[in-house]
Protein backbone atom coordinates (compact mmCIF):
# COMPACT_ATOMS: atom_id res chain seq x y z
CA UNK A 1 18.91 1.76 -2.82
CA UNK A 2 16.58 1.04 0.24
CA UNK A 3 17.55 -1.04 3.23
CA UNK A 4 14.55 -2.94 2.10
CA UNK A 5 15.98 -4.50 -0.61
CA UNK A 6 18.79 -6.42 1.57
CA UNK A 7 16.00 -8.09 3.29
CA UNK A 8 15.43 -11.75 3.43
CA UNK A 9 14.01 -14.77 5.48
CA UNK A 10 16.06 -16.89 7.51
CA UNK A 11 14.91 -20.02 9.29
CA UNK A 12 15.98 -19.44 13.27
CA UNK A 13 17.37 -23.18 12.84
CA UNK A 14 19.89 -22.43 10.31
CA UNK A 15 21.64 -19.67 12.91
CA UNK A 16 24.95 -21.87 13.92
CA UNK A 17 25.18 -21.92 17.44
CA UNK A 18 28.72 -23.98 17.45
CA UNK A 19 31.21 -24.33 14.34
CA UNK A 20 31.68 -27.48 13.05
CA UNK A 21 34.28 -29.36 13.73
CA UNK A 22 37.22 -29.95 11.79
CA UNK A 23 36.93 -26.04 11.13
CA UNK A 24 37.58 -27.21 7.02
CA UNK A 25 34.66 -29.73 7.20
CA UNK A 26 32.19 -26.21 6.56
CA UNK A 27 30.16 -26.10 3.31
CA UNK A 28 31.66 -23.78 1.02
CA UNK A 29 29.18 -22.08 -1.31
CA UNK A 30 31.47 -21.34 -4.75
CA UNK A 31 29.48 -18.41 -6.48
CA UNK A 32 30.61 -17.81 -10.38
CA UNK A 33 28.60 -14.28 -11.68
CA UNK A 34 26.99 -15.64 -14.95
CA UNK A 35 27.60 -19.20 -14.29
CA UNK A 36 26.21 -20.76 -11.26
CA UNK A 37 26.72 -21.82 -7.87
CA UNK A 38 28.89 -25.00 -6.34
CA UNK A 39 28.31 -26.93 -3.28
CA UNK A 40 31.77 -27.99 -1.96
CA UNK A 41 33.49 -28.13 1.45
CA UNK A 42 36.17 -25.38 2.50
CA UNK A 43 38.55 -27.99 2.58
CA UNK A 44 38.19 -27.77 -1.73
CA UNK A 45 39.37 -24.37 -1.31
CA UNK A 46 42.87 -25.35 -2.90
CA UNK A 47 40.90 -26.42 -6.35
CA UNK A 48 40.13 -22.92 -6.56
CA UNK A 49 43.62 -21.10 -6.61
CA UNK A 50 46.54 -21.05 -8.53
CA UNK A 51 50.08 -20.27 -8.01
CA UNK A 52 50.80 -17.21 -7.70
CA UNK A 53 47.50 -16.11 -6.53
CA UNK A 54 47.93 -14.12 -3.01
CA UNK A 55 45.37 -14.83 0.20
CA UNK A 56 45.10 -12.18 2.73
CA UNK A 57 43.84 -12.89 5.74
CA UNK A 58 43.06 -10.41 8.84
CA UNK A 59 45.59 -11.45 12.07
CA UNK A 60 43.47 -9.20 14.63
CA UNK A 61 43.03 -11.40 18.38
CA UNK A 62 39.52 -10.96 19.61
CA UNK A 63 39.94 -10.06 23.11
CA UNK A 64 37.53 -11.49 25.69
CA UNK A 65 35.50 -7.89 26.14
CA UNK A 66 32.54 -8.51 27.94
CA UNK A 67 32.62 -6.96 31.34
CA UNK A 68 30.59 -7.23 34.05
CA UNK A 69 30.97 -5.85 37.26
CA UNK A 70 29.98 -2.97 39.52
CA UNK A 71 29.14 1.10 39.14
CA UNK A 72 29.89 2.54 42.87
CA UNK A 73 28.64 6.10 43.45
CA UNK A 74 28.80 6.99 46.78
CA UNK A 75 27.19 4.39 48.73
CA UNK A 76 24.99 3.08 46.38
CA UNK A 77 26.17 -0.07 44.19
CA UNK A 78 24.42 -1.76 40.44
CA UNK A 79 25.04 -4.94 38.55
CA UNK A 80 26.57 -3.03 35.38
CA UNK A 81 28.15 -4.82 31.73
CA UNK A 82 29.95 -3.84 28.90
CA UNK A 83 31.34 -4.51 25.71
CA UNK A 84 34.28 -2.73 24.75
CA UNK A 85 34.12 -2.15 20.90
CA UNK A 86 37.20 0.62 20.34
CA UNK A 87 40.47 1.23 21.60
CA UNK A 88 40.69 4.87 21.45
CA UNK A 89 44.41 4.68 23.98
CA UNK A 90 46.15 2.59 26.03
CA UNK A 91 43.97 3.28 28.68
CA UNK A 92 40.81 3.85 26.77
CA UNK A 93 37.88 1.78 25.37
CA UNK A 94 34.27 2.87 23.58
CA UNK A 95 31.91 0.85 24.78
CA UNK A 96 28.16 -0.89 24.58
CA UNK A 97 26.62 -0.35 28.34
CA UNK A 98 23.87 -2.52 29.49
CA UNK A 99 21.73 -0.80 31.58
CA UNK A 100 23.54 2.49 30.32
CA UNK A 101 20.80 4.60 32.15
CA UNK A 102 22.97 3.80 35.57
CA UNK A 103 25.83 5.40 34.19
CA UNK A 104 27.10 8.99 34.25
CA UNK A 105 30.19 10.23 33.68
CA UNK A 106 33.03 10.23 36.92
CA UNK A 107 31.22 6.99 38.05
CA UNK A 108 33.69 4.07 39.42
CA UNK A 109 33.40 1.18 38.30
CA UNK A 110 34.79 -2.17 39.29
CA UNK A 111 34.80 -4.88 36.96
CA UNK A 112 35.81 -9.04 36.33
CA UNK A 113 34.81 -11.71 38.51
CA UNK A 114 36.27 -10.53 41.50
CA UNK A 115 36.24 -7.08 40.89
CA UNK A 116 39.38 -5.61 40.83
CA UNK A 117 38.94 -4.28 37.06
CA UNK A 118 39.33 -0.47 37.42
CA UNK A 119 37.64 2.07 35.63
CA UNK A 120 36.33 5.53 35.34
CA UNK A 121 33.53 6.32 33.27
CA UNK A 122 34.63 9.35 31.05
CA UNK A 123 31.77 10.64 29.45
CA UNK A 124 28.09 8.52 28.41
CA UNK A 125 26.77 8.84 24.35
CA UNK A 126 23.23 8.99 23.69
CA UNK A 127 22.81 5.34 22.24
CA UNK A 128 24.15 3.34 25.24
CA UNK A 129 28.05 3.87 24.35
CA UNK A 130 30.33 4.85 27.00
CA UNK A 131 33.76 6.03 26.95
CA UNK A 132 35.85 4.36 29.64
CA UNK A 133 39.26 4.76 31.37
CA UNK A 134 40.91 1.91 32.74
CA UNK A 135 43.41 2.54 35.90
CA UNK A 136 45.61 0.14 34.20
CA UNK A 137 47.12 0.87 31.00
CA UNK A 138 48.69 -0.81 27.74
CA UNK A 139 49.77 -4.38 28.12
CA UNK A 140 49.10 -4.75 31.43
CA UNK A 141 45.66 -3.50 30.47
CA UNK A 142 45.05 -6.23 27.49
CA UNK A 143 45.73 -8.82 30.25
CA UNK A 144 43.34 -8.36 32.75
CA UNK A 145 41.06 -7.87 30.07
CA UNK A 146 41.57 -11.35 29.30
CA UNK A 147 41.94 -12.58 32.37
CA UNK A 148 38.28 -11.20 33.09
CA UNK A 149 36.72 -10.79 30.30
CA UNK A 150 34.07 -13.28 28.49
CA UNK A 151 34.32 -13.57 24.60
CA UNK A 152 32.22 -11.59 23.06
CA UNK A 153 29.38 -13.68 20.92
CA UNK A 154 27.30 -12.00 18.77
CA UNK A 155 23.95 -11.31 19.77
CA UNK A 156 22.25 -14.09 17.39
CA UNK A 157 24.13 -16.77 19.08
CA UNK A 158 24.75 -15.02 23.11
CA UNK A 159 20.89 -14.26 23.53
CA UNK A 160 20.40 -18.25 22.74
CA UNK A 161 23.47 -19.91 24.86
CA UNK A 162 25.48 -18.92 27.74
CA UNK A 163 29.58 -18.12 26.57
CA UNK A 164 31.55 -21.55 26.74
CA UNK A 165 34.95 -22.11 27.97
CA UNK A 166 35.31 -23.72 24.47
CA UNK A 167 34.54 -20.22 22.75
CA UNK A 168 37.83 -19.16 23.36
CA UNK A 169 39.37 -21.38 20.97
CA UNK A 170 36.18 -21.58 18.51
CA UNK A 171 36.42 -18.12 18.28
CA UNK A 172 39.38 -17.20 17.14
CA UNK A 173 41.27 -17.81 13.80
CA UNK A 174 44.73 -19.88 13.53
CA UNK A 175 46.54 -17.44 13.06
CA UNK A 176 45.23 -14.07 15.31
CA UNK A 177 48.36 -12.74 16.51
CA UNK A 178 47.09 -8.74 17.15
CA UNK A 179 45.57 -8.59 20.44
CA UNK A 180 42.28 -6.12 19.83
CA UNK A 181 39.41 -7.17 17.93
CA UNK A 182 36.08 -7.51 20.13
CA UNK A 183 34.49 -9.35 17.17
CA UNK A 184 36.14 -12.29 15.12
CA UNK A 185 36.83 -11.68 11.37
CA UNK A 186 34.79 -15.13 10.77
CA UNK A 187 35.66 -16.33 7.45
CA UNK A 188 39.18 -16.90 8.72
CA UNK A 189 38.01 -19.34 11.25
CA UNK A 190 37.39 -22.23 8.94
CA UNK A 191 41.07 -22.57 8.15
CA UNK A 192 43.65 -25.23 9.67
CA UNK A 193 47.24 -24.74 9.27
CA UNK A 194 46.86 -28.24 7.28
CA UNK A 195 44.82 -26.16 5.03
CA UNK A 196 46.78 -23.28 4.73
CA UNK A 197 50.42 -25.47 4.68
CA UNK A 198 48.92 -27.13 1.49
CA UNK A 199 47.81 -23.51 -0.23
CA UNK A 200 51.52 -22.39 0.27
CA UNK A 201 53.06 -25.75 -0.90
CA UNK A 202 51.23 -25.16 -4.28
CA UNK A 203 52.30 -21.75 -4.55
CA UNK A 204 49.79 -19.25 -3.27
CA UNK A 205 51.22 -16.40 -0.84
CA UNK A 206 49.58 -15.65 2.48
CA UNK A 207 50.07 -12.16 3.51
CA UNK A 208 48.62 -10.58 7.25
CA UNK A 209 46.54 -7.28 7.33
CA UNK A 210 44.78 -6.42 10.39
CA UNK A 211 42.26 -4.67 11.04
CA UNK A 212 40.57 -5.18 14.72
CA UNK A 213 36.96 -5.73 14.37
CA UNK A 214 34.70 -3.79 16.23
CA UNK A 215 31.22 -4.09 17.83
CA UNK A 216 29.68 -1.95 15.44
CA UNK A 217 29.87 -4.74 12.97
CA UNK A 218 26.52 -6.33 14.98
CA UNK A 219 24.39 -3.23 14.64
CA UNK A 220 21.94 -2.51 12.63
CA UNK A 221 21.03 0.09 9.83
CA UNK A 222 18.20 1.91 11.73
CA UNK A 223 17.82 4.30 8.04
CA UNK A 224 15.52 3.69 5.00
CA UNK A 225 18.02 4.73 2.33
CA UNK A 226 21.82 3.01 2.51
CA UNK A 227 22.96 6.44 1.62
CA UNK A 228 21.80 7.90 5.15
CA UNK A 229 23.76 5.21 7.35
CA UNK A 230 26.88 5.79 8.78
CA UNK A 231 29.22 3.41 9.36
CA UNK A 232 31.70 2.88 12.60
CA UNK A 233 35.49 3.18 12.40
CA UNK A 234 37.74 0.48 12.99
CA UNK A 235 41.14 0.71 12.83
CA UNK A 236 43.65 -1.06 10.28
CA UNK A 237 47.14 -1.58 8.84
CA UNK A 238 48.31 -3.13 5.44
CA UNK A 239 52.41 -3.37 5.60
CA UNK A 240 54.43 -1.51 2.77
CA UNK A 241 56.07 -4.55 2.51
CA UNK A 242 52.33 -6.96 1.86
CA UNK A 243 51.93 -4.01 -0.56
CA UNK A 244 55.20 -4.25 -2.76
CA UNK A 245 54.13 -8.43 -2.65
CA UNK A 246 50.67 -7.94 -3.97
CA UNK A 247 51.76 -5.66 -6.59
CA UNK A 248 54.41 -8.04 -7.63
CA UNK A 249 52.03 -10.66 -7.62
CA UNK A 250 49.31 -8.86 -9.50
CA UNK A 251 51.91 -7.55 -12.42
CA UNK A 252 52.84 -11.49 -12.60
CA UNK A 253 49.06 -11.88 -13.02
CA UNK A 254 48.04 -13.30 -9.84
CA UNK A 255 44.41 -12.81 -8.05
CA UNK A 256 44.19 -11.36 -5.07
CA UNK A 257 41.86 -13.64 -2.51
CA UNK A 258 40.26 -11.85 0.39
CA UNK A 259 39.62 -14.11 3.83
CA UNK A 260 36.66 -12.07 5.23
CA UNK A 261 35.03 -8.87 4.24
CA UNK A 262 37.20 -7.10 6.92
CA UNK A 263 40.39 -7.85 4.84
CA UNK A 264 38.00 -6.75 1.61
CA UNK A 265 36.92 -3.49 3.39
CA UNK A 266 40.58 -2.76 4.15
CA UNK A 267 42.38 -3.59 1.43
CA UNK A 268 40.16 -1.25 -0.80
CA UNK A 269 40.40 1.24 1.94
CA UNK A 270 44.46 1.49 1.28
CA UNK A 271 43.43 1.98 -2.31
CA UNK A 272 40.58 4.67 -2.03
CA UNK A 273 43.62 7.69 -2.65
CA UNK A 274 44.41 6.84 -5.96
CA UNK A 275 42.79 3.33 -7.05
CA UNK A 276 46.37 1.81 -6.35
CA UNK A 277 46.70 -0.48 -2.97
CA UNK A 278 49.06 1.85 -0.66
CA UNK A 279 50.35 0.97 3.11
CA UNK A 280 48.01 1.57 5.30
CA UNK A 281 47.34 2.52 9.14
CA UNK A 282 44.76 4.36 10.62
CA UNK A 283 41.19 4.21 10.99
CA UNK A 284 38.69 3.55 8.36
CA UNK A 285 34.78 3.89 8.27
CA UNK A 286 34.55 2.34 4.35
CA UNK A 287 30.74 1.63 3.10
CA UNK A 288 30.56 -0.52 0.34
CA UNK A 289 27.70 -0.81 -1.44
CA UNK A 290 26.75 -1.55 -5.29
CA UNK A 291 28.14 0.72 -7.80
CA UNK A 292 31.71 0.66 -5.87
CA UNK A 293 34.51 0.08 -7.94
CA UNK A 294 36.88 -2.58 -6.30
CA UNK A 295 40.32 -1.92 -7.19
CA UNK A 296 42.19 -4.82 -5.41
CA UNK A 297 40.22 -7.68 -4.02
CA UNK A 298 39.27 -10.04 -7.21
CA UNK A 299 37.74 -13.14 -5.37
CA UNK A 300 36.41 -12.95 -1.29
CA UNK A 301 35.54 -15.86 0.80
CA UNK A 302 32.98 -14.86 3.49
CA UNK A 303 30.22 -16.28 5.77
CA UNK A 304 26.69 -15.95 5.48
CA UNK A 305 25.52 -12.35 6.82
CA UNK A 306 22.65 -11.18 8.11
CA UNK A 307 19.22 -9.66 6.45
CA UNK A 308 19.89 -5.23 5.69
CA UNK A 309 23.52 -5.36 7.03
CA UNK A 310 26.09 -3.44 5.84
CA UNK A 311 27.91 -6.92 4.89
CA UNK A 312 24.84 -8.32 2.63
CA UNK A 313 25.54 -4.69 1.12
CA UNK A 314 29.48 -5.50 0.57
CA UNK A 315 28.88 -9.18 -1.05
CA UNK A 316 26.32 -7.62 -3.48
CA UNK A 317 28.75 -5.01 -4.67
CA UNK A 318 31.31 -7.35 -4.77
CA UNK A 319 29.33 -10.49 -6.72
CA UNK A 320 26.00 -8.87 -8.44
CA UNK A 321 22.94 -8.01 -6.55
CA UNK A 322 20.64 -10.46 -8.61
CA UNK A 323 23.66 -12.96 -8.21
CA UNK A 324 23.61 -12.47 -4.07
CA UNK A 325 20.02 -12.87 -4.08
CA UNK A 326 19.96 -15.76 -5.77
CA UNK A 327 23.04 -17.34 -4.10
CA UNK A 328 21.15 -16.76 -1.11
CA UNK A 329 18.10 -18.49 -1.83
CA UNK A 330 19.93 -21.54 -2.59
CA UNK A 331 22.22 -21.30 0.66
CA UNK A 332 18.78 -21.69 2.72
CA UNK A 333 16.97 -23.87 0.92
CA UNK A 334 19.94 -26.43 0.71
CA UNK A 335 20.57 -26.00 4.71
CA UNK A 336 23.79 -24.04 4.44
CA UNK A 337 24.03 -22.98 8.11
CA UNK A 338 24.58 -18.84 8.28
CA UNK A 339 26.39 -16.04 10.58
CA UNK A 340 29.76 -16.38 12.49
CA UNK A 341 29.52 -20.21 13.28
CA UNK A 342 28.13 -20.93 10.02
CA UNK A 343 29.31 -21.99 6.85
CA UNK A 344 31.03 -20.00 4.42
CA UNK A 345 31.15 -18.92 0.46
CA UNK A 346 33.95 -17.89 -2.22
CA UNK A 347 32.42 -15.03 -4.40
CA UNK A 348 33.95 -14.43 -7.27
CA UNK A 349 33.85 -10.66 -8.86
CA UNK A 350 31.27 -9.54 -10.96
């Protein structure tokens, strides 16, 4: 299949610039393959499970990894920013430079509001990444990082607002406990613990993967054919323990409900081996496009993505390209309000 055919238009006013507040209060677009679509609110969610049914949700942190600061090379000073998109060590980040042309590698740079950020650049890619190593290291490192770091808003909402002190919360799900995503896994921020408290109390499990979401997730396919792209790595873990639960649950006959398409991508990703979920850890650069066989996800809620991503790929694999298309259409001509802010939608499985 072509990029191409991933394409669609999206009114610049339906791009959510803010969530809506409470986080449940989102429209929730319920998509049935060969039966229709439902308006409801997230807050229905509940009407939708069972007990016995598991929901696994992705506990990455997004850390606040915009950087801005100084390169120093001798004498000579420039503004410089970053995003860090990959923790490669405790020490080391891949990153998105902006102006990368300033950069080559050995040059110092300090970094955070009052510069005392340390870092070396290690070596500069040929697409504006840069590899760099901080003079702090592990924890230590994670807190200055969020002690001067900005959150790190997509491009479709930070080229249209300045970062707000209220992003910090907004941003993040309930229950992000794994300090290292630079990108939110945005389904999961339309839940409440009211919301999930009342799942539990009618008998669905909640299990925690993570799997910390990377930059890469914003760029785009720059190839004609889907086969041609490749797709960044991100690292992830599913427990041995959320593994024996699932199965349990499955053999008993319960669904497995994916928060987000970066629990989706993982969870199949445990299962590529042998088409049986297995524990997990380690990187993983999954594509999923249509034709894959899913062996472990059997319902996904997810936001709204954009027009020949990689994601729009995953939710027509997952639902039915002609069923995606046409859930689509609706979404924007009833208003539905689309990308990380935006509303949301619970696909069930072709």
């Amino acid at each position: 299949m072509r990029v191409d055919d991933f394409d669609f238009e999206l009114p610049e006013e339906l791009i959510a610039l803010h969530p809506v507040e409470p986080r449940d209060a989102a429209r929730l677009l319920v998509v049935r393959p060969g039966v229709g679509t439902e308006d409801r609110q997230v807050r229905n969610l509940p009407e939708y499970f069972r007990a016995g049914d598991v929901l696994v949700v992705n506990d990455t942190r997004v850390l606040p990894a915009e950087l801005s600061g100084e390169r120093i090379r001798g004498e000579n000073r420039s503004q410089v920013s970053f995003n860090l998109h990959k923790r490669i060590d405790g020490q080391t980040w891949k990153a998105f430079a902006r102006p990368a042309k300033r950069l080559k590698a050995h040059d110092r740079l300090m970094l955070g509001d009052d510069l005392s950020l340390a870092a070396t650049v290690i070596e500069r890619g040929e697409t504006g990444e840069v590899t760099l190593r901080f003079d702090l290291s592990a924890g230590a490192l994670d807190e200055a990082i969020k002690a001067h770091g900005a959150m790190p808003l997509p491009p479709y909402i930070g080229l249209k607002r300045e970062a707000e002190a209220r992003d910090k919360d907004d941003y993040q799900t309930v229950y992000a406990r794994k300090d290292g995503a630079v990108a939110a896994p945005t389904a999961g921020l339309h839940f409440t613990p009211e919301l999930l408290g009342k799942l539990e109390a009618m008998g669905v499990a909640i299990e925690r993967v993570t799997l910390h979401v990377g930059a890469g997730t914003f760029l785009p396919v720059k190839v004609d054919e889907i086969k041609d792209h490749k797709m960044h790595a991100e690292w992830g873990e599913v427990p041995a323990e959320v593994v024996a639960r699932i199965h349990e649950a499955k053999a008993k006959g319960g669904r497995v409900i994916a928060v987000g398409t970066t629990s989706a991508r993982l969870l199949e990703s445990a299962a590529r081996g042998t088409g049986m979920l297995a524990p997990f850890s380690g990187d993983t650069d999954i594509f999923i496009t249509p034709g894959f066989p899913f062996r472990v996800v059997d319902m996904l809620m997810t936001n709204f993505h954009l027009p020949r991503s990689t994601l729009m790929m995953l939710v027509s694999a997952f639902a039915g390209y002609d069923t995606m298309r046409e859930a689509y259409a609706h979404a924007i001509a009833s208003g539905y309000r689309f990308y990380s802010y935006g509303d949301s939608s619970l696909l069930f499985r072709a």
